[in-house]
Every structure is written in structure tokens, then in C-alpha cells.
N, C-alpha and C. Protein backbone atom coordinates (compact mmCIF):
# COMPACT_ATOMS: atom_id res chain seq x y z
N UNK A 1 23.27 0.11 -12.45
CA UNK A 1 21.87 -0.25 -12.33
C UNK A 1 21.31 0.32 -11.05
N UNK A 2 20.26 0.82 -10.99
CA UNK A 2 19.45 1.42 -10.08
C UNK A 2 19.13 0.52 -8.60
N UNK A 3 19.33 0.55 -7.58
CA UNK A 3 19.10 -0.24 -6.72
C UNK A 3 17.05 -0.66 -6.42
N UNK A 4 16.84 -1.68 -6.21
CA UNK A 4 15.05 -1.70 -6.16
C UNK A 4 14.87 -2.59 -4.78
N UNK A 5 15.73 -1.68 -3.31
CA UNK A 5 15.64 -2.65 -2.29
C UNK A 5 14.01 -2.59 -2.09
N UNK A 6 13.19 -1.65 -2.57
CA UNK A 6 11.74 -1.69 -1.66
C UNK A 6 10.96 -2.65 -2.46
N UNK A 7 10.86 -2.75 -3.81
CA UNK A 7 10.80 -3.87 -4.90
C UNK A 7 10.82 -5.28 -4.19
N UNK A 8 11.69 -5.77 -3.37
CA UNK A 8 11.98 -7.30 -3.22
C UNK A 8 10.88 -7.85 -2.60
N UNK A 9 10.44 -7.23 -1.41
CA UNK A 9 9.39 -7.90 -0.67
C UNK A 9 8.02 -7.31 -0.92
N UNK A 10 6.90 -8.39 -1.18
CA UNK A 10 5.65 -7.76 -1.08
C UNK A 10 5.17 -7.63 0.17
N UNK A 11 3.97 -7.08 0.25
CA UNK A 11 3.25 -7.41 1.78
C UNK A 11 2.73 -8.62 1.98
N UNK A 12 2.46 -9.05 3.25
CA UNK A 12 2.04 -10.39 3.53
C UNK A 12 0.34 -10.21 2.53
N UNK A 13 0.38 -11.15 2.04
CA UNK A 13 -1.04 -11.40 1.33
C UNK A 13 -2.32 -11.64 2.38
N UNK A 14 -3.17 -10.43 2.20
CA UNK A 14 -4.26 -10.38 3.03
C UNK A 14 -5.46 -11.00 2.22
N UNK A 15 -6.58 -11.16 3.13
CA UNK A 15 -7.78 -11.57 2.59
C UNK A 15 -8.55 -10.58 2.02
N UNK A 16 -8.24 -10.28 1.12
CA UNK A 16 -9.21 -8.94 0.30
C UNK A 16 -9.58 -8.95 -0.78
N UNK A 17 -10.79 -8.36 -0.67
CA UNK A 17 -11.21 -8.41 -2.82
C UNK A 17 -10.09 -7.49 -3.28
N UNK A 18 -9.58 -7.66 -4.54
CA UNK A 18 -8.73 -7.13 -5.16
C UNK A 18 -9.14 -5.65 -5.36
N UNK A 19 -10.68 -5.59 -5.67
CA UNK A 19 -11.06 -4.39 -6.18
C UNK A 19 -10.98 -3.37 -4.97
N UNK A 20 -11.18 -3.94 -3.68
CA UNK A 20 -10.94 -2.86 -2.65
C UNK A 20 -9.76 -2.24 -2.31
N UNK A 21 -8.66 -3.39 -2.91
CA UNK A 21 -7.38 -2.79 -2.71
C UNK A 21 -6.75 -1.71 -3.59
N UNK A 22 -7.43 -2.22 -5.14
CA UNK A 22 -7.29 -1.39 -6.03
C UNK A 22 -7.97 0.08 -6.01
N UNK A 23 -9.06 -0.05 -5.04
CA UNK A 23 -9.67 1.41 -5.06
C UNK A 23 -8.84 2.65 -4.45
N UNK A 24 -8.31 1.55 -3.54
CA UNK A 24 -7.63 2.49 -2.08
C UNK A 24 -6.72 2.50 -2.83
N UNK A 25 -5.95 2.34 -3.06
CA UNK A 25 -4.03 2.32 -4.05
C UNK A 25 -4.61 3.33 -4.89
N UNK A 26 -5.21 3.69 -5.97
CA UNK A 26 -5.81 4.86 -6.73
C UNK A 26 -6.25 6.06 -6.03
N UNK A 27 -7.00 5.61 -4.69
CA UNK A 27 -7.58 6.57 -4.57
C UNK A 27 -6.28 7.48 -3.64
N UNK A 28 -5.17 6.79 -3.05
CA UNK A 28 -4.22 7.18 -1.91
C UNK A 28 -2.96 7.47 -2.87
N UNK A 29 -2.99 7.26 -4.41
CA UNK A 29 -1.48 7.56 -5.19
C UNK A 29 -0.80 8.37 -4.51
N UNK A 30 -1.05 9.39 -4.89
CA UNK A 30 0.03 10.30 -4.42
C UNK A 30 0.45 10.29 -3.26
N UNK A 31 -0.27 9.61 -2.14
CA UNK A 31 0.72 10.34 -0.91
C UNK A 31 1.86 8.51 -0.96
N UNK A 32 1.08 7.41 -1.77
CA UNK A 32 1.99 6.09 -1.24
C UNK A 32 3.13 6.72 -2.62
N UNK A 33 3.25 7.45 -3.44
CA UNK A 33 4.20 7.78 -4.08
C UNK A 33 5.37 8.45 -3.07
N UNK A 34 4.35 9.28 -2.64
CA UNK A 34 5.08 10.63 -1.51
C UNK A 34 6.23 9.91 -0.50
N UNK A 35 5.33 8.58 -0.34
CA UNK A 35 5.81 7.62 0.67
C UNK A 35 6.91 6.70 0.36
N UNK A 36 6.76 6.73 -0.80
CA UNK A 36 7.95 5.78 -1.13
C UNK A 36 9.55 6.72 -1.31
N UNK A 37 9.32 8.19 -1.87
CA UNK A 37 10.61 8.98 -2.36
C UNK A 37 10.91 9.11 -1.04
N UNK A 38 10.15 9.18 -0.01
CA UNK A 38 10.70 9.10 1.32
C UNK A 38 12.00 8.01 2.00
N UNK A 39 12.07 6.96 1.11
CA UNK A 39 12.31 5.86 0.95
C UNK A 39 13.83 6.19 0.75
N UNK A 40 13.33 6.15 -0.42
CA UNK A 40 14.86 6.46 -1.82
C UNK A 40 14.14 7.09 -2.93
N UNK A 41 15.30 7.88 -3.52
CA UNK A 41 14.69 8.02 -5.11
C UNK A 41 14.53 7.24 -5.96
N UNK A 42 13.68 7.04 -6.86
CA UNK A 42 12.84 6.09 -7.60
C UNK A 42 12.44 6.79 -8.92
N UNK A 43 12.87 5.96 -9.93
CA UNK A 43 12.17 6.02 -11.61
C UNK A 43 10.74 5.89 -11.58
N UNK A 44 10.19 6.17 -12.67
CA UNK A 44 8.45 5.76 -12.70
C UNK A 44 8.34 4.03 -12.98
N UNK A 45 9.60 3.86 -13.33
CA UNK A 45 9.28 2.30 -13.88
C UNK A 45 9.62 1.85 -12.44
N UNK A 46 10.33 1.80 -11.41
CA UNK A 46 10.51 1.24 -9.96
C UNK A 46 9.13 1.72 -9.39
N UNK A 47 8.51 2.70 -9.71
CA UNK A 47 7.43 3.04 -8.78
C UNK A 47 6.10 2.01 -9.17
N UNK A 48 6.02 1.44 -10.33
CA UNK A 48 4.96 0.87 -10.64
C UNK A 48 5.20 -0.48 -10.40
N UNK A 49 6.84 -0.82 -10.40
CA UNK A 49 7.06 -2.25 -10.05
C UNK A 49 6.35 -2.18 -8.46
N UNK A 50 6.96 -1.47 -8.10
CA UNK A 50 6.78 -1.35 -6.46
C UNK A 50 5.62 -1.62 -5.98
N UNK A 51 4.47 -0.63 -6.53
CA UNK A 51 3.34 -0.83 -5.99
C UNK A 51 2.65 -2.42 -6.77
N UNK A 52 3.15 -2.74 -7.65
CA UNK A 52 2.89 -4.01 -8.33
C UNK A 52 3.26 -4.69 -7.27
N UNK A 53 4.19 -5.04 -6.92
CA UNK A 53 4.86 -6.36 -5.90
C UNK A 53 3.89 -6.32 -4.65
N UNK A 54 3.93 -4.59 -4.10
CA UNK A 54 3.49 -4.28 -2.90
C UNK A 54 2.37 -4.82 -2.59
N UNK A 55 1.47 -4.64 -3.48
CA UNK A 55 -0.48 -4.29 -3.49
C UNK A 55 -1.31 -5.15 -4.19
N UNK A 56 -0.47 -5.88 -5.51
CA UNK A 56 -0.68 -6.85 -6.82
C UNK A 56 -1.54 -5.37 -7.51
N UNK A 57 -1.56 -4.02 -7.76
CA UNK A 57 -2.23 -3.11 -8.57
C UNK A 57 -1.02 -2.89 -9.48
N UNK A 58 -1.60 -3.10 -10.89
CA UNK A 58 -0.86 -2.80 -12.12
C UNK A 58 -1.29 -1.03 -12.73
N UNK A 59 0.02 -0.21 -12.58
CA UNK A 59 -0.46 1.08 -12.93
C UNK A 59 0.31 1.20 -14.41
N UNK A 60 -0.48 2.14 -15.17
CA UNK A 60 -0.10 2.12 -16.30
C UNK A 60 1.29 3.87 -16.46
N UNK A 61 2.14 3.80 -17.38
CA UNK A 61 2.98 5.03 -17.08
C UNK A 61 1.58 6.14 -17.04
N UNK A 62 1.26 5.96 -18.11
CA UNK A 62 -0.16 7.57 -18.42
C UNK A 62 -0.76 7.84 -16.66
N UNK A 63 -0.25 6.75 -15.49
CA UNK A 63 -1.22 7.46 -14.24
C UNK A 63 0.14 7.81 -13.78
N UNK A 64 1.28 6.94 -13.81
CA UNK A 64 2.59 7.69 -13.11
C UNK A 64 3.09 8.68 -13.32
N UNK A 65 3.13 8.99 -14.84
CA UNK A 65 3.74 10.38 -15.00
C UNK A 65 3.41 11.66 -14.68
N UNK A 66 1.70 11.65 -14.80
CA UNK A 66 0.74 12.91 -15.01
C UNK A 66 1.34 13.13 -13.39
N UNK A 67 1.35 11.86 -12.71
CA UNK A 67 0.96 12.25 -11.05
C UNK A 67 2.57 12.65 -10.74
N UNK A 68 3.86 12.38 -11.23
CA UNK A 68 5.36 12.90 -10.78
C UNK A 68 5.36 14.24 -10.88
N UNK A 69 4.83 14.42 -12.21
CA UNK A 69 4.81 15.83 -13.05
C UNK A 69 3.79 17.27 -11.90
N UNK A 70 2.75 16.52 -11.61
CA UNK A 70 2.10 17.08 -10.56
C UNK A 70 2.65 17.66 -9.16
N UNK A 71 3.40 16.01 -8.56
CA UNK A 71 4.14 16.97 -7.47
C UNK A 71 5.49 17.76 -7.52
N UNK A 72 5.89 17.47 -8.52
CA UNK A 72 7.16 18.69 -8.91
C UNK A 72 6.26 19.70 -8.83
N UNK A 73 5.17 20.09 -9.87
CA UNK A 73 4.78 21.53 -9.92
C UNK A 73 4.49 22.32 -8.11
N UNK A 74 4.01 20.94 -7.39
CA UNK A 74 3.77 21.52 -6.32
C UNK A 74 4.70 21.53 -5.41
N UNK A 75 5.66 21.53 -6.03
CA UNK A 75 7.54 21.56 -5.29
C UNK A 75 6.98 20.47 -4.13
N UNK A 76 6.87 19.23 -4.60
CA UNK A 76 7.04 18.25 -3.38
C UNK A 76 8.24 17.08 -3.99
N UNK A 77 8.50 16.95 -5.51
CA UNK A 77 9.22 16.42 -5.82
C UNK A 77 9.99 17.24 -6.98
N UNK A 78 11.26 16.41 -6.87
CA UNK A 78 11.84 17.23 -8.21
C UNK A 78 13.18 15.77 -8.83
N UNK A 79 12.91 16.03 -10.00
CA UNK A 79 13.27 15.50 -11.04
C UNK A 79 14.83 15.25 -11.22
N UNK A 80 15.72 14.29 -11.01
CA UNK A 80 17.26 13.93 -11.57
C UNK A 80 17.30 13.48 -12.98
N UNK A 81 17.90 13.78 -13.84
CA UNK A 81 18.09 13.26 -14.87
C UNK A 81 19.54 12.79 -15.43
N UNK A 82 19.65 11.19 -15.08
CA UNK A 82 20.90 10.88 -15.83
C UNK A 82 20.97 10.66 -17.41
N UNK A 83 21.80 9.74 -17.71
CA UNK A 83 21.83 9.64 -18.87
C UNK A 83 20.28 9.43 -19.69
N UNK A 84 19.99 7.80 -19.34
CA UNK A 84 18.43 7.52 -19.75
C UNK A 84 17.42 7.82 -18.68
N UNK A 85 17.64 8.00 -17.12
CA UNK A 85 16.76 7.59 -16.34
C UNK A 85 16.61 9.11 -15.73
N UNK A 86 15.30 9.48 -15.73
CA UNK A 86 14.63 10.49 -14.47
C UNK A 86 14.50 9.77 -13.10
N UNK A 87 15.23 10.12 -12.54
CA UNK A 87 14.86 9.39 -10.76
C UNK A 87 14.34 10.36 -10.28
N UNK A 88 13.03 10.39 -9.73
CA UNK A 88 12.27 11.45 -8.81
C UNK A 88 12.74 11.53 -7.07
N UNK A 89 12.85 12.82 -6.48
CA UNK A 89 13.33 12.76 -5.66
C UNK A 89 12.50 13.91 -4.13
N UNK A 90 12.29 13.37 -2.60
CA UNK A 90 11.37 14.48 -2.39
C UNK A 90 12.34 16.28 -2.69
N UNK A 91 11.72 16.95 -2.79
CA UNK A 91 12.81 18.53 -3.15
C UNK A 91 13.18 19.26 -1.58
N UNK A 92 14.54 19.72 -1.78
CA UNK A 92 14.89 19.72 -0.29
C UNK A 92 13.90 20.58 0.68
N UNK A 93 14.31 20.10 1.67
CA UNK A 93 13.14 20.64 2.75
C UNK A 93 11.39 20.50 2.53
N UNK A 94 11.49 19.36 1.36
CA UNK A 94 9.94 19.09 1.64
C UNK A 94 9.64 17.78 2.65
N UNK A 95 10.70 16.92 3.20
CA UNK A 95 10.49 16.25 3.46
C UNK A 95 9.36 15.84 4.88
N UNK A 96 9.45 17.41 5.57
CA UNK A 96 8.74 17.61 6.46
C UNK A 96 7.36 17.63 6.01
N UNK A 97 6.80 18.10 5.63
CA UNK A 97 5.77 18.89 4.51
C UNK A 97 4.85 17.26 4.41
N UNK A 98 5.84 16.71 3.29
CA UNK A 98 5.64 15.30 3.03
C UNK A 98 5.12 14.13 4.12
N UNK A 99 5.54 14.30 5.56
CA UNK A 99 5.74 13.08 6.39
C UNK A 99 4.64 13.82 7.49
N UNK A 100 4.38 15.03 6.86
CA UNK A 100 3.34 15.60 7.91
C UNK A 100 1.84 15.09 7.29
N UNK A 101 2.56 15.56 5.87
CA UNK A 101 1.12 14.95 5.28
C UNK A 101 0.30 13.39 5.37
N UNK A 102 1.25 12.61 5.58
CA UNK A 102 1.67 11.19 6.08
C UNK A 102 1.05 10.99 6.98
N UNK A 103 1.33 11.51 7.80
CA UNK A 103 0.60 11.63 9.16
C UNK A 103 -0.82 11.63 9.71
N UNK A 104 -1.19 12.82 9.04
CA UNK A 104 -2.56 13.37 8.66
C UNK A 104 -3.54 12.14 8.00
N UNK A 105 -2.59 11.95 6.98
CA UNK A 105 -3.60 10.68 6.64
C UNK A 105 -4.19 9.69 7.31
N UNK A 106 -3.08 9.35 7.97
CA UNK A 106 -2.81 7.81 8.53
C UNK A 106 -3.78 8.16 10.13
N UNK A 107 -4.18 9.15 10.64
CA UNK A 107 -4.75 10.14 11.33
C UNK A 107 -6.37 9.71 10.96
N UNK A 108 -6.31 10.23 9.59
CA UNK A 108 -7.78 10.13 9.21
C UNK A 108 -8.44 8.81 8.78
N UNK A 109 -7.51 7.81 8.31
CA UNK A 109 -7.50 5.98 8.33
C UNK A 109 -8.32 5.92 9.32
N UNK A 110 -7.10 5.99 10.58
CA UNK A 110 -7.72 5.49 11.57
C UNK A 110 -9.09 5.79 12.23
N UNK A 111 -9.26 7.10 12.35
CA UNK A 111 -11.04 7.39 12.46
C UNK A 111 -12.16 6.70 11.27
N UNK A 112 -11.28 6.48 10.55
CA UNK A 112 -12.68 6.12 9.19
C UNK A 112 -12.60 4.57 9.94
N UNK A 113 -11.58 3.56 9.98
CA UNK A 113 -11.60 2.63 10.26
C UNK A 113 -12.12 2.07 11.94
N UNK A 114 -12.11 3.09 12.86
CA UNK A 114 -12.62 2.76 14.06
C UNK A 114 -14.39 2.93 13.50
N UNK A 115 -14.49 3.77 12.80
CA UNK A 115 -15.93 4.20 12.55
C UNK A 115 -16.49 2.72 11.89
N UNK A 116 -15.83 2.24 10.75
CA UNK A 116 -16.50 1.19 9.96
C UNK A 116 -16.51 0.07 10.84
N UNK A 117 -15.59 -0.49 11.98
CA UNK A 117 -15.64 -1.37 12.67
C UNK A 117 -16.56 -1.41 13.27
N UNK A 118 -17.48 -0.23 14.20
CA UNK A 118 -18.28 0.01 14.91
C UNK A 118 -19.95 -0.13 14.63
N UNK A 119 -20.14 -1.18 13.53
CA UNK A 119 -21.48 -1.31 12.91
C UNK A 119 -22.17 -2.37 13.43
């Protein structure tokens, strides 16, 4: 059986409309995907538990797959296949690539969020 240590704990439950959380989780997929293979490798069915537990956002496979399938093409992930299970994994030497991109983001958060505070 597949290990699901990131699965166990959610985040502490914040005060938020659901829908804002749900915007940002959609609108940020790919890189909190990016973020998690960083993790460990992960099935599409651990990835949706995950962000389920994580965020309370329910993703359906039709948004997980299109989006795995995506960063393979863009060699950021690549695909294991055991018997039944595809575990997605980052592809070697992207991991830099990946955690830069990470970065960048979390970069640009923070200016949007000093900005919105400032009203």
C-alpha cells in the first residue's frame, strides 16, 4: 500500500469563505501539485485526497489528470507505473526548476498580499 504521510494532517482551519480558498487552490494547481511531488511521489487519487484534507477543495480526476499529463509534457513530471498505480514523480533534475518556481511564487504572494493589506 502506498504510504499517504502528507494526507494525515490538515491545515489548522482558518477563517475563510470557502469560495476564496477554492479560487486560490484552482487558480495555484499546478505549482501546489509541483509542491507536493516535491514531497514524495503521489497517485492522482493521493493528490486529490491531499488537497481535500489540506484546503476542504474537492477536485474531480477530469482536473487531475489533464493537469499530470501537462507537466510530464513539460518534463516537470514523469510517470511510474506499477502494477495498478501511476505514481507521478518530479523528472530528474527538475527539481530545481520546480522549487525555483516555488519561490517565485511565494515572491509574488507576498507583494500582492502586502499590497491588499495596505487599503
Amino acid at each position: 500500500m502506498l504510504e499517504m504521510s502528507i494526507v494525515e494532517k490538515p491545515l489548522e482551519k482558518v477563517d475563510v469563505k470557502s469560495d476564496y480558498v477554492q479560487i486560490s487552490v484552482k487558480d495555484d494547481l499546478e505549482l501546489i501539485v509541483l509542491a507536493m511531488m516535491l514531497k514524495q511521489p503521489m497517485c492522482g487519487t493521493e493528490i486529490i485526497k491531499t488537497i481535500h484534507n489540506k484546503f476542504g477543495v474537492l477536485l474531480s480526476p477530469g482536473t487531475i489528470y489533464p493537469l499530470l499529463h501537462s507537466l510530464e509534457k513539460k518534463g516537470l513530471l514523469r510517470c511510474k507505473r506499477s502494477a495498478k498505480i501511476k505514481t507521478y514523480e518530479p523528472v530528474e533534475g527538475s527539481k530545481k526548476k520546480i522549487s525555483e518556481m516555488l519561490e517565485e511564487r511565494v515572491k509574488a504572494w507576498g507583494i500582492l498580499s502586502q499590497f491588499l493589506r495596505e487599503r
